[in-house]
PDB file of N, CA and C in Angstrom:
ATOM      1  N   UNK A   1     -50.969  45.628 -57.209  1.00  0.00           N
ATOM      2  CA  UNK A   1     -51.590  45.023 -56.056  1.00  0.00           C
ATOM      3  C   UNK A   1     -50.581  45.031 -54.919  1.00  0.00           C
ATOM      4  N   UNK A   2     -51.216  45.560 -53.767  1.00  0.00           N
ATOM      5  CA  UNK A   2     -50.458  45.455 -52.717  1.00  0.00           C
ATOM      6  C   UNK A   2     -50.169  44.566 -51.756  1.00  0.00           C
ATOM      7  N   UNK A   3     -49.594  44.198 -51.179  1.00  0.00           N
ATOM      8  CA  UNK A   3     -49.342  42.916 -50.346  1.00  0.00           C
ATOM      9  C   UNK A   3     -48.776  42.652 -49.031  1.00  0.00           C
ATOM     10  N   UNK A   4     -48.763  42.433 -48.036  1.00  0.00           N
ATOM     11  CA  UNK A   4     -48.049  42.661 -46.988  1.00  0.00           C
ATOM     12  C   UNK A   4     -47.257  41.347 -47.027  1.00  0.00           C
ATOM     13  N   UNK A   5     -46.017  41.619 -46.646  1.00  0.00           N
ATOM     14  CA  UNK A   5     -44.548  40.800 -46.549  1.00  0.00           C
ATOM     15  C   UNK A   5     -44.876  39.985 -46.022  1.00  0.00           C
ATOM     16  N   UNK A   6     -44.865  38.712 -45.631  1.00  0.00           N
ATOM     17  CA  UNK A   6     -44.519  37.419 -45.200  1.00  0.00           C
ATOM     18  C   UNK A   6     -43.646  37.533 -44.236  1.00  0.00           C
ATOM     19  N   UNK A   7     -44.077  37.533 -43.280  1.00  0.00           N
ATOM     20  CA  UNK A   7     -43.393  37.195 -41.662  1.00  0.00           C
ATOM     21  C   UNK A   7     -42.270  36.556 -42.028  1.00  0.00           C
ATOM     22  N   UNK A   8     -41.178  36.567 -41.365  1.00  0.00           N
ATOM     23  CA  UNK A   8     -40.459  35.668 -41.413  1.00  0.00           C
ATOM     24  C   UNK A   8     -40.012  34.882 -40.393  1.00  0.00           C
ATOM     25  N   UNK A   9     -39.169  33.406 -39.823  1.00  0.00           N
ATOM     26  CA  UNK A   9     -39.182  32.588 -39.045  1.00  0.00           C
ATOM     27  C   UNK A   9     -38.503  33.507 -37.236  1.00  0.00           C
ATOM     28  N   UNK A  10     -37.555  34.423 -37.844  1.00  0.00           N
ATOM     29  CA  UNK A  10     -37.214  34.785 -36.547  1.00  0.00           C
ATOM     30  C   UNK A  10     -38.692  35.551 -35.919  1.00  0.00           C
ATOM     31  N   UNK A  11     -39.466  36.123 -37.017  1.00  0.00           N
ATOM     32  CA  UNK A  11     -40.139  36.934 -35.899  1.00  0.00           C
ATOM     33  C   UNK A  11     -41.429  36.399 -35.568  1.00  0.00           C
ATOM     34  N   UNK A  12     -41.434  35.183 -36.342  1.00  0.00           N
ATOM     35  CA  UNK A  12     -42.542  34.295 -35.693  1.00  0.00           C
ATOM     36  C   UNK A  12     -42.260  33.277 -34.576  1.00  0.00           C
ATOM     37  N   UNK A  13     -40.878  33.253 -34.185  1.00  0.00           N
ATOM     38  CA  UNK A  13     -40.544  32.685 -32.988  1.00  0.00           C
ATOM     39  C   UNK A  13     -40.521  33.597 -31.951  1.00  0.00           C
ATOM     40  N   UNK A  14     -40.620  34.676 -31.833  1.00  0.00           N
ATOM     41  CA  UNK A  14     -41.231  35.067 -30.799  1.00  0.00           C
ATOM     42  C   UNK A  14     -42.811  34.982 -30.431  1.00  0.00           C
ATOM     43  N   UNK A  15     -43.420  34.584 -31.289  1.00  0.00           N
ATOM     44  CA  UNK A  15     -44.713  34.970 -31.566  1.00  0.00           C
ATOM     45  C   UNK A  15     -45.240  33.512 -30.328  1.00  0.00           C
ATOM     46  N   UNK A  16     -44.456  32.523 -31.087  1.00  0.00           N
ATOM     47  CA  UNK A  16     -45.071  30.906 -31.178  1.00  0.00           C
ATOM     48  C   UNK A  16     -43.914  30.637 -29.398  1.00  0.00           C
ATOM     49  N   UNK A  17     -43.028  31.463 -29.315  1.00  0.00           N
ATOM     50  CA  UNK A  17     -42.112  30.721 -28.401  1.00  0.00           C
ATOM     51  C   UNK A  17     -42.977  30.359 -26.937  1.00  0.00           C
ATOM     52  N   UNK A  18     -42.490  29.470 -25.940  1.00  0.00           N
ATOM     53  CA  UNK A  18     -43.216  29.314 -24.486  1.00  0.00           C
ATOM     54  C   UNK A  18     -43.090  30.317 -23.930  1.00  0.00           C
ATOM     55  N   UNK A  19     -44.387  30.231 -23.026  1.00  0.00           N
ATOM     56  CA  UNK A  19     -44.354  31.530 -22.281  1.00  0.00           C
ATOM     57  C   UNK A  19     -43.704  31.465 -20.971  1.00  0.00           C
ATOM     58  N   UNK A  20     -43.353  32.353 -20.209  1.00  0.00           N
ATOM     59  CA  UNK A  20     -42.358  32.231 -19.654  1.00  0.00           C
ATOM     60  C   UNK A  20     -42.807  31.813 -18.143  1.00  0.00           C
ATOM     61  N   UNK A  21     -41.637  30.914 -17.249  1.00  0.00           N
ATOM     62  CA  UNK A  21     -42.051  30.611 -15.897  1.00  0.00           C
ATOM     63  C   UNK A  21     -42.781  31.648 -15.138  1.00  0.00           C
ATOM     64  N   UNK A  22     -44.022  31.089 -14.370  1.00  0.00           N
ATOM     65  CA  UNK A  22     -44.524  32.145 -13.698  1.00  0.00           C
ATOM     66  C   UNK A  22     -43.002  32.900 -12.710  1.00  0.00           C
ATOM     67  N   UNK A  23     -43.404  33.655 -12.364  1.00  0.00           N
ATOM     68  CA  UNK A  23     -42.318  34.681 -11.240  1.00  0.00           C
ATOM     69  C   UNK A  23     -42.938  33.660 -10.109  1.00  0.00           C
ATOM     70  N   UNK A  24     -41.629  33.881  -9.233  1.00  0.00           N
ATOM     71  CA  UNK A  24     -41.323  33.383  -8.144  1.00  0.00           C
ATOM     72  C   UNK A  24     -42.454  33.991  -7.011  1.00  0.00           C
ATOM     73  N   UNK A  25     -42.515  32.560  -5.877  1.00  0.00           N
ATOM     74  CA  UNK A  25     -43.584  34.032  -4.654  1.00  0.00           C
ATOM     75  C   UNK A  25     -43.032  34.508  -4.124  1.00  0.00           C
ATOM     76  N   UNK A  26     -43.538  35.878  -3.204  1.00  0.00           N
ATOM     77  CA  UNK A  26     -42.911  36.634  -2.187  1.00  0.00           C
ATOM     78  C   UNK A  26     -42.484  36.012  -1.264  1.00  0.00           C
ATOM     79  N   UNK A  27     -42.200  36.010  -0.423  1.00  0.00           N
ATOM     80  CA  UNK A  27     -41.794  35.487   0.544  1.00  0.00           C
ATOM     81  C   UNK A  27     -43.563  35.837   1.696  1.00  0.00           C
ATOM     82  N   UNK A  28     -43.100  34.634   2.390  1.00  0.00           N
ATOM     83  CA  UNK A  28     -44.890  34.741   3.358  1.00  0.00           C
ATOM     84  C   UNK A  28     -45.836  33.724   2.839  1.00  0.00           C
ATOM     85  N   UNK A  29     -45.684  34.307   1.392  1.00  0.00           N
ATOM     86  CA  UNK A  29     -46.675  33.429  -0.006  1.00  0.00           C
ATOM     87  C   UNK A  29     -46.605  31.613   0.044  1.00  0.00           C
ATOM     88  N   UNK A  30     -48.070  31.119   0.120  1.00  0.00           N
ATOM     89  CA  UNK A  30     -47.623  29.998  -0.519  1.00  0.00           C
ATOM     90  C   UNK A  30     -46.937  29.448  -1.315  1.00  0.00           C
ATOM     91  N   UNK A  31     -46.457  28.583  -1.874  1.00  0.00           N
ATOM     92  CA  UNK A  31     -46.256  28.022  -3.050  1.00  0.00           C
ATOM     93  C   UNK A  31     -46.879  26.977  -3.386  1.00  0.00           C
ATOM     94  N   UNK A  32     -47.057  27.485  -5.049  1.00  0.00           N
ATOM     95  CA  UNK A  32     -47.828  25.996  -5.270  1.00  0.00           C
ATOM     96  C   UNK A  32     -47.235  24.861  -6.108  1.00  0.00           C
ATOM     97  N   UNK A  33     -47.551  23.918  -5.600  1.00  0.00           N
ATOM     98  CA  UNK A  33     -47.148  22.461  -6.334  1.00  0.00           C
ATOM     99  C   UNK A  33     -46.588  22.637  -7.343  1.00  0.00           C
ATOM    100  N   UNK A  34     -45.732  22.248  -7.817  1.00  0.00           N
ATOM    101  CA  UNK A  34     -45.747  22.340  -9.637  1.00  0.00           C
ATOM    102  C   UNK A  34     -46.166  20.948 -10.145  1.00  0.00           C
ATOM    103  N   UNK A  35     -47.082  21.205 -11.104  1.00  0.00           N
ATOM    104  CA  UNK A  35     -47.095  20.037 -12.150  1.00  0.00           C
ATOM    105  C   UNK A  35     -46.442  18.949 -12.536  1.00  0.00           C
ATOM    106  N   UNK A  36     -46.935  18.242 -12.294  1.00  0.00           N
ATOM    107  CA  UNK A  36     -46.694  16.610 -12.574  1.00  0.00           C
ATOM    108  C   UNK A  36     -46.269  16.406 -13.893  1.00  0.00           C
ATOM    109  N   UNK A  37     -44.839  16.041 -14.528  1.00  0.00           N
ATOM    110  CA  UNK A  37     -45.036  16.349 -15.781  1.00  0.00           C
ATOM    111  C   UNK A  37     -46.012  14.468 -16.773  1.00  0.00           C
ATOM    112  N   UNK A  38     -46.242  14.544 -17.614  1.00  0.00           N
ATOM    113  CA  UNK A  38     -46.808  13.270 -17.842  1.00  0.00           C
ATOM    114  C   UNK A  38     -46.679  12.542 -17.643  1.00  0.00           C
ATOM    115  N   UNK A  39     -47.440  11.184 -18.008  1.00  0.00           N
ATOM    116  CA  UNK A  39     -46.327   9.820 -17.529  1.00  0.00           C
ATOM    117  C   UNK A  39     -46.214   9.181 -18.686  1.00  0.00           C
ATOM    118  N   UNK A  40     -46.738   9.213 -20.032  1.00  0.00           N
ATOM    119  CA  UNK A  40     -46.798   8.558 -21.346  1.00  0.00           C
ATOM    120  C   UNK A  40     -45.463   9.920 -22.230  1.00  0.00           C
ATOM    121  N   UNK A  41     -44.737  10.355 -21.487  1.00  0.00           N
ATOM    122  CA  UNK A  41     -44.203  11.084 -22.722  1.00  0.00           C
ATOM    123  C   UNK A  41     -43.133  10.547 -22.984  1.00  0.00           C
ATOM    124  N   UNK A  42     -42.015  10.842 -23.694  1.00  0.00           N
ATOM    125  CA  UNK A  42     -40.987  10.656 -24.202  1.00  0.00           C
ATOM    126  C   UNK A  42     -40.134  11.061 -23.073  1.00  0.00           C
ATOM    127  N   UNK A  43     -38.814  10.683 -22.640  1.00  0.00           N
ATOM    128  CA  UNK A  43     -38.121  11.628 -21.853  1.00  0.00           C
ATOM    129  C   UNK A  43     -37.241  12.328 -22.747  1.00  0.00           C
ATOM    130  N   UNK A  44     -36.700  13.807 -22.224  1.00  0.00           N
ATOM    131  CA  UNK A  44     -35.614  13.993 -22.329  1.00  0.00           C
ATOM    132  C   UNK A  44     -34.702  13.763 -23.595  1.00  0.00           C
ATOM    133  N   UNK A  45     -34.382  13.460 -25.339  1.00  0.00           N
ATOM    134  CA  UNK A  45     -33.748  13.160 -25.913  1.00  0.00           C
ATOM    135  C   UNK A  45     -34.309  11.762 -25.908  1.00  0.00           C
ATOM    136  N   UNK A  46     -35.245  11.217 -25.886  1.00  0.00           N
ATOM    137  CA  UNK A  46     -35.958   9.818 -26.664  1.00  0.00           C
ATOM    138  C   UNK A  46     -36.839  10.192 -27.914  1.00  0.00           C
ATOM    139  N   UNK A  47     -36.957   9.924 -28.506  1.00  0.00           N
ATOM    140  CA  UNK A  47     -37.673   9.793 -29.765  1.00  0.00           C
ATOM    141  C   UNK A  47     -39.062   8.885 -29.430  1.00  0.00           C
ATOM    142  N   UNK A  48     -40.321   9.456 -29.639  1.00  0.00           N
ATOM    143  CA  UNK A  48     -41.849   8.805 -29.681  1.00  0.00           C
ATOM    144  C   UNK A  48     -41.434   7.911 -30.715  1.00  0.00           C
ATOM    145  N   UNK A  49     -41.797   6.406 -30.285  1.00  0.00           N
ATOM    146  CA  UNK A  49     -41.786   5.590 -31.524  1.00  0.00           C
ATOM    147  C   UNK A  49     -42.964   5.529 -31.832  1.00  0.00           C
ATOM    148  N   UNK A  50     -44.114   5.923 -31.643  1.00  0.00           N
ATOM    149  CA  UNK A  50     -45.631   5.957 -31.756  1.00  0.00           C
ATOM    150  C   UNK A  50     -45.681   5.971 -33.194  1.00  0.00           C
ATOM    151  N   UNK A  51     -46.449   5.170 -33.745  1.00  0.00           N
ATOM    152  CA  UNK A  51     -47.328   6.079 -35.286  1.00  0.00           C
ATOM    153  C   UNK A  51     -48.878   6.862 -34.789  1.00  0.00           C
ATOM    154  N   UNK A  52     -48.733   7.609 -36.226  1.00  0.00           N
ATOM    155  CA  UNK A  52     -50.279   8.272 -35.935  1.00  0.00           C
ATOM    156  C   UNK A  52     -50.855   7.317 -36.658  1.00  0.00           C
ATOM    157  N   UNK A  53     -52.391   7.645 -36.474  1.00  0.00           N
ATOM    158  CA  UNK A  53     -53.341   6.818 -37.185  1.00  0.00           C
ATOM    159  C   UNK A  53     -54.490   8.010 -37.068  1.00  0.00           C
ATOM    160  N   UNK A  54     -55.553   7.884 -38.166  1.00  0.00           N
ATOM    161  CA  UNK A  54     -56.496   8.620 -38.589  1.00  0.00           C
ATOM    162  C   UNK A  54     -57.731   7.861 -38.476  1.00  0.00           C
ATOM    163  N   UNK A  55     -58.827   8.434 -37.469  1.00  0.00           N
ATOM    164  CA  UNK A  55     -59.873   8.110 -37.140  1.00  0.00           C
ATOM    165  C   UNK A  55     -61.153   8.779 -37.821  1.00  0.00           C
ATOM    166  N   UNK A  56     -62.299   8.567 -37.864  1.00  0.00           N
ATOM    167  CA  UNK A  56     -63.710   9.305 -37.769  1.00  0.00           C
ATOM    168  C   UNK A  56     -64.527   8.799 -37.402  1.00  0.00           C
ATOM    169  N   UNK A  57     -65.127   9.490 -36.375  1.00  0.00           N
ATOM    170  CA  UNK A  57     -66.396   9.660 -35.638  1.00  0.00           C
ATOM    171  C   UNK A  57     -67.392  10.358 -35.414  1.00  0.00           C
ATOM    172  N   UNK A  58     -68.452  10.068 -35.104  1.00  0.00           N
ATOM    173  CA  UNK A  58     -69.451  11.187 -35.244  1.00  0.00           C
ATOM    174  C   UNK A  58     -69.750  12.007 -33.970  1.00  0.00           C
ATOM    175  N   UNK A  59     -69.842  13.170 -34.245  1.00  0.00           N
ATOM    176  CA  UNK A  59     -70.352  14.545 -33.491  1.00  0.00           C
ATOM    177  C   UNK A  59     -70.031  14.153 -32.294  1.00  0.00           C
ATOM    178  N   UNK A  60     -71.380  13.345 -31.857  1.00  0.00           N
ATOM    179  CA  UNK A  60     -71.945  13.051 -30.325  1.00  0.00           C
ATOM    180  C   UNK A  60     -70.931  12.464 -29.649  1.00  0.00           C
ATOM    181  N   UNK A  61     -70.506  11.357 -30.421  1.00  0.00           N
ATOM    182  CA  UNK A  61     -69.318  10.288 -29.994  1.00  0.00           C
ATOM    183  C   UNK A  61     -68.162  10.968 -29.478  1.00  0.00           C
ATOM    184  N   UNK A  62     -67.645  11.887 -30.100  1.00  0.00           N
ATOM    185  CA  UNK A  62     -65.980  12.501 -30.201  1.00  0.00           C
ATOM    186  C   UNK A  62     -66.930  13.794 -28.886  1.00  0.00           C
ATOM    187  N   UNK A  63     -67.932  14.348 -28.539  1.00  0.00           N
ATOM    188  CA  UNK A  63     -68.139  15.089 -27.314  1.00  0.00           C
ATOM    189  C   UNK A  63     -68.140  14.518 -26.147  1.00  0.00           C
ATOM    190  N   UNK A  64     -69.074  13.254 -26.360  1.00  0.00           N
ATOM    191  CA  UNK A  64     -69.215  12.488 -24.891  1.00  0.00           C
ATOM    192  C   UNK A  64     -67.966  11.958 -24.636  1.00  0.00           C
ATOM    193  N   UNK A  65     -66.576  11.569 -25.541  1.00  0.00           N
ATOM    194  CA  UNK A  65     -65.687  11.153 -25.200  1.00  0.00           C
ATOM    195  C   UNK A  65     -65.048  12.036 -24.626  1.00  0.00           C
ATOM    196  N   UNK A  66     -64.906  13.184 -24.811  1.00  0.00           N
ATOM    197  CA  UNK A  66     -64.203  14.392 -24.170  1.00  0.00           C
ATOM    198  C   UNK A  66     -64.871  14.909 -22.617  1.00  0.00           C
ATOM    199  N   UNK A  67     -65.955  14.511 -22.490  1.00  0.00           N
ATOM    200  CA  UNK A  67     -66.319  14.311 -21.526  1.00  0.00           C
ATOM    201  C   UNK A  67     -65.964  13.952 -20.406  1.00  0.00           C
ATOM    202  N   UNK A  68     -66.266  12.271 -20.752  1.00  0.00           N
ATOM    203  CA  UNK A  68     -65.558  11.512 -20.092  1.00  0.00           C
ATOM    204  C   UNK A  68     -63.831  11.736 -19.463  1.00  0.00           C
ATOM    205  N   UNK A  69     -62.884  12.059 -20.563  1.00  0.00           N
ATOM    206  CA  UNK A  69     -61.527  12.642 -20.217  1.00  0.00           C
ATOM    207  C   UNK A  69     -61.558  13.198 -19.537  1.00  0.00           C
ATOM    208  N   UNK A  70     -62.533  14.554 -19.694  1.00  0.00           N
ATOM    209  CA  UNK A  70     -62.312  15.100 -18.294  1.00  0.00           C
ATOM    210  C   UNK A  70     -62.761  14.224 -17.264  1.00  0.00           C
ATOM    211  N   UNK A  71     -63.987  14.136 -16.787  1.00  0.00           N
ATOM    212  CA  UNK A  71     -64.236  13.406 -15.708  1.00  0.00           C
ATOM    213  C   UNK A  71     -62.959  12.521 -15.326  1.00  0.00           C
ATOM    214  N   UNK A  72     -62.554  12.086 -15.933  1.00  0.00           N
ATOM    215  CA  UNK A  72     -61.526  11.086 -15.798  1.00  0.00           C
ATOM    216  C   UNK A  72     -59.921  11.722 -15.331  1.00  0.00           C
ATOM    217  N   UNK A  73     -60.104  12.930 -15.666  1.00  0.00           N
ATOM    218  CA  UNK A  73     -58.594  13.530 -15.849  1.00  0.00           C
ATOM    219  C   UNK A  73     -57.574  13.116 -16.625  1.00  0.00           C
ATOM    220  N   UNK A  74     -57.534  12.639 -17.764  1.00  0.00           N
ATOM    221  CA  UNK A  74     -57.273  11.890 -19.013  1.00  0.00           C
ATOM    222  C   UNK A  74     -57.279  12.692 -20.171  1.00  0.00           C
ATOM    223  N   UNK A  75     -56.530  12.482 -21.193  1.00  0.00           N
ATOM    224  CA  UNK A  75     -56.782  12.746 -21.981  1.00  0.00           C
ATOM    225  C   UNK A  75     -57.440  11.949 -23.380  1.00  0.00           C
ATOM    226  N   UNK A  76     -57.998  12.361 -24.604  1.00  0.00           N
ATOM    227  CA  UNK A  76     -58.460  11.741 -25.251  1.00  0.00           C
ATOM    228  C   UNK A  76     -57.954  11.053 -25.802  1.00  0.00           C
ATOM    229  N   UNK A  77     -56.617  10.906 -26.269  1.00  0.00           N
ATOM    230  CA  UNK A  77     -55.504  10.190 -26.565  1.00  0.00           C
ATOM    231  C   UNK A  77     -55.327   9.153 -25.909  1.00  0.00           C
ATOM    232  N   UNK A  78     -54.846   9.237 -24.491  1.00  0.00           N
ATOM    233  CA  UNK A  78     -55.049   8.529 -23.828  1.00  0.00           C
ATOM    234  C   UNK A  78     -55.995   6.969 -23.389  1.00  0.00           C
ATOM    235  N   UNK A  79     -56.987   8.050 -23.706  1.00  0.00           N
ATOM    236  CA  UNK A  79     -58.359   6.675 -23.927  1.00  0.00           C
ATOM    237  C   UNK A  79     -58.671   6.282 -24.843  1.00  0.00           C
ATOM    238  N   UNK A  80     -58.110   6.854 -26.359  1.00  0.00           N
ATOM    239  CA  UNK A  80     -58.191   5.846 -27.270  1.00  0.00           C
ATOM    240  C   UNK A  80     -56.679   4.943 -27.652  1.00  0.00           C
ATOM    241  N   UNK A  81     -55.895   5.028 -26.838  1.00  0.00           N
ATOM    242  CA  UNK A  81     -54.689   4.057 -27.166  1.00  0.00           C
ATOM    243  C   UNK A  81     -55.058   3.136 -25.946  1.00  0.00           C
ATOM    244  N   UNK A  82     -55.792   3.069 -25.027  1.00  0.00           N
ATOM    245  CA  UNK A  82     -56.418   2.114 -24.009  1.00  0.00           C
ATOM    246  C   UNK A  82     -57.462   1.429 -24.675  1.00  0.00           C
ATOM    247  N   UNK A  83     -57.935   1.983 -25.538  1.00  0.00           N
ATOM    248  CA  UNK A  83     -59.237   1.241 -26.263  1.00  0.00           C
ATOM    249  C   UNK A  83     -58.202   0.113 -27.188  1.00  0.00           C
ATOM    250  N   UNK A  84     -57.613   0.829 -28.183  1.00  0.00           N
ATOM    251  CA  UNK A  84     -57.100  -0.082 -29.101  1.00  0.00           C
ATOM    252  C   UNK A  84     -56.190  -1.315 -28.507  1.00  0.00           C
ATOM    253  N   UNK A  85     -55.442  -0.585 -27.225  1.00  0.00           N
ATOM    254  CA  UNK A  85     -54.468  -1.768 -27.005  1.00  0.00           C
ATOM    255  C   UNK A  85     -55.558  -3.098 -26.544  1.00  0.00           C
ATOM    256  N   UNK A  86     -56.570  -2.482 -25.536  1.00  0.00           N
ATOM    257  CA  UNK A  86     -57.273  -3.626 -24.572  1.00  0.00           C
ATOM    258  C   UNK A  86     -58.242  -4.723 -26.034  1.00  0.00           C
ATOM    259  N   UNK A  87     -58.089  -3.923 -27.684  1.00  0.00           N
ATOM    260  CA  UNK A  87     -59.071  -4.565 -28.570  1.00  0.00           C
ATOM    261  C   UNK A  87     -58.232  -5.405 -29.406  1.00  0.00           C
ATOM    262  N   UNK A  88     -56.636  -5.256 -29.367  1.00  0.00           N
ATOM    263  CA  UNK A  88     -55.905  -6.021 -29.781  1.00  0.00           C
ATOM    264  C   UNK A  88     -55.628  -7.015 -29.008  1.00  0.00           C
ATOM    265  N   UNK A  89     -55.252  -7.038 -27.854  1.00  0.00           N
ATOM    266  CA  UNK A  89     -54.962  -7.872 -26.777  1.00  0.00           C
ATOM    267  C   UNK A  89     -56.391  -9.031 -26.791  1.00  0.00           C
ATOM    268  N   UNK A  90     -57.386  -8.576 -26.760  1.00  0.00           N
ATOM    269  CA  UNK A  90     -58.858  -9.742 -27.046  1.00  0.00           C
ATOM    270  C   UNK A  90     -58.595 -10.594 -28.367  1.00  0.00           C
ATOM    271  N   UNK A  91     -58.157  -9.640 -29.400  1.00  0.00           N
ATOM    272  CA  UNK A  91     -58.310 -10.499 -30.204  1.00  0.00           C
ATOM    273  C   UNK A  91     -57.245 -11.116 -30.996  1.00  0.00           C
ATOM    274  N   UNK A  92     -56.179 -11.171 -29.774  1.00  0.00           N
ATOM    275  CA  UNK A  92     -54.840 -11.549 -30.881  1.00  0.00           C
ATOM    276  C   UNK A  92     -55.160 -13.193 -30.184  1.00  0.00           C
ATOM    277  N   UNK A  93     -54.613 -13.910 -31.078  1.00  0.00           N
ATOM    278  CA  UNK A  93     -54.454 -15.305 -30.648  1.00  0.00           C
ATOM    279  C   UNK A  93     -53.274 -16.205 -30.705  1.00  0.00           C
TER     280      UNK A  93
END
């Protein structure tokens, strides 16, 4: 039986690596804005103290929420760590 080799890590880091800064403009050329980088991330050499947690929801629920994100410009993450914090905060005493 024949088999093809198993990739290995160097040559799947090219595969997986970032893609590279757009090129610079001409000169004349606008430029555009660059991106805002997040405001919930880690900086720089901090460590996320976050845990994950594992949810389920149904179909409709987990679309219209994505929805909403967009409309919102948000992400889904986002609006469910706003859900949980604003449901702990009600009910801590």
């Amino acid at each position: 039986m024949s088999t093809k080799p198993r990739p290995t890590l160097d040559s799947l880091q090219d595969r997986f690596a970032r893609k590279p800064a757009a090129p610079a403009a001409a000169p004349g050329e606008a430029e555009a804005a660059p991106a805002p980088a997040p405001e919930k991330s880690p900086r720089a050499g901090e460590r996320d103290m976050r845990v994950q947690i594992l949810t389920r929801i149904d179909p409709a629920t987990r679309k219209r929420l994505k929805l909403i994100a967009v409309e919102q410009d948000r992400t889904v993450q986002d609006i469910c760590e706003e859900a949980i914090r604003d449901f702990v905060i009600r009910n801590s005493k």
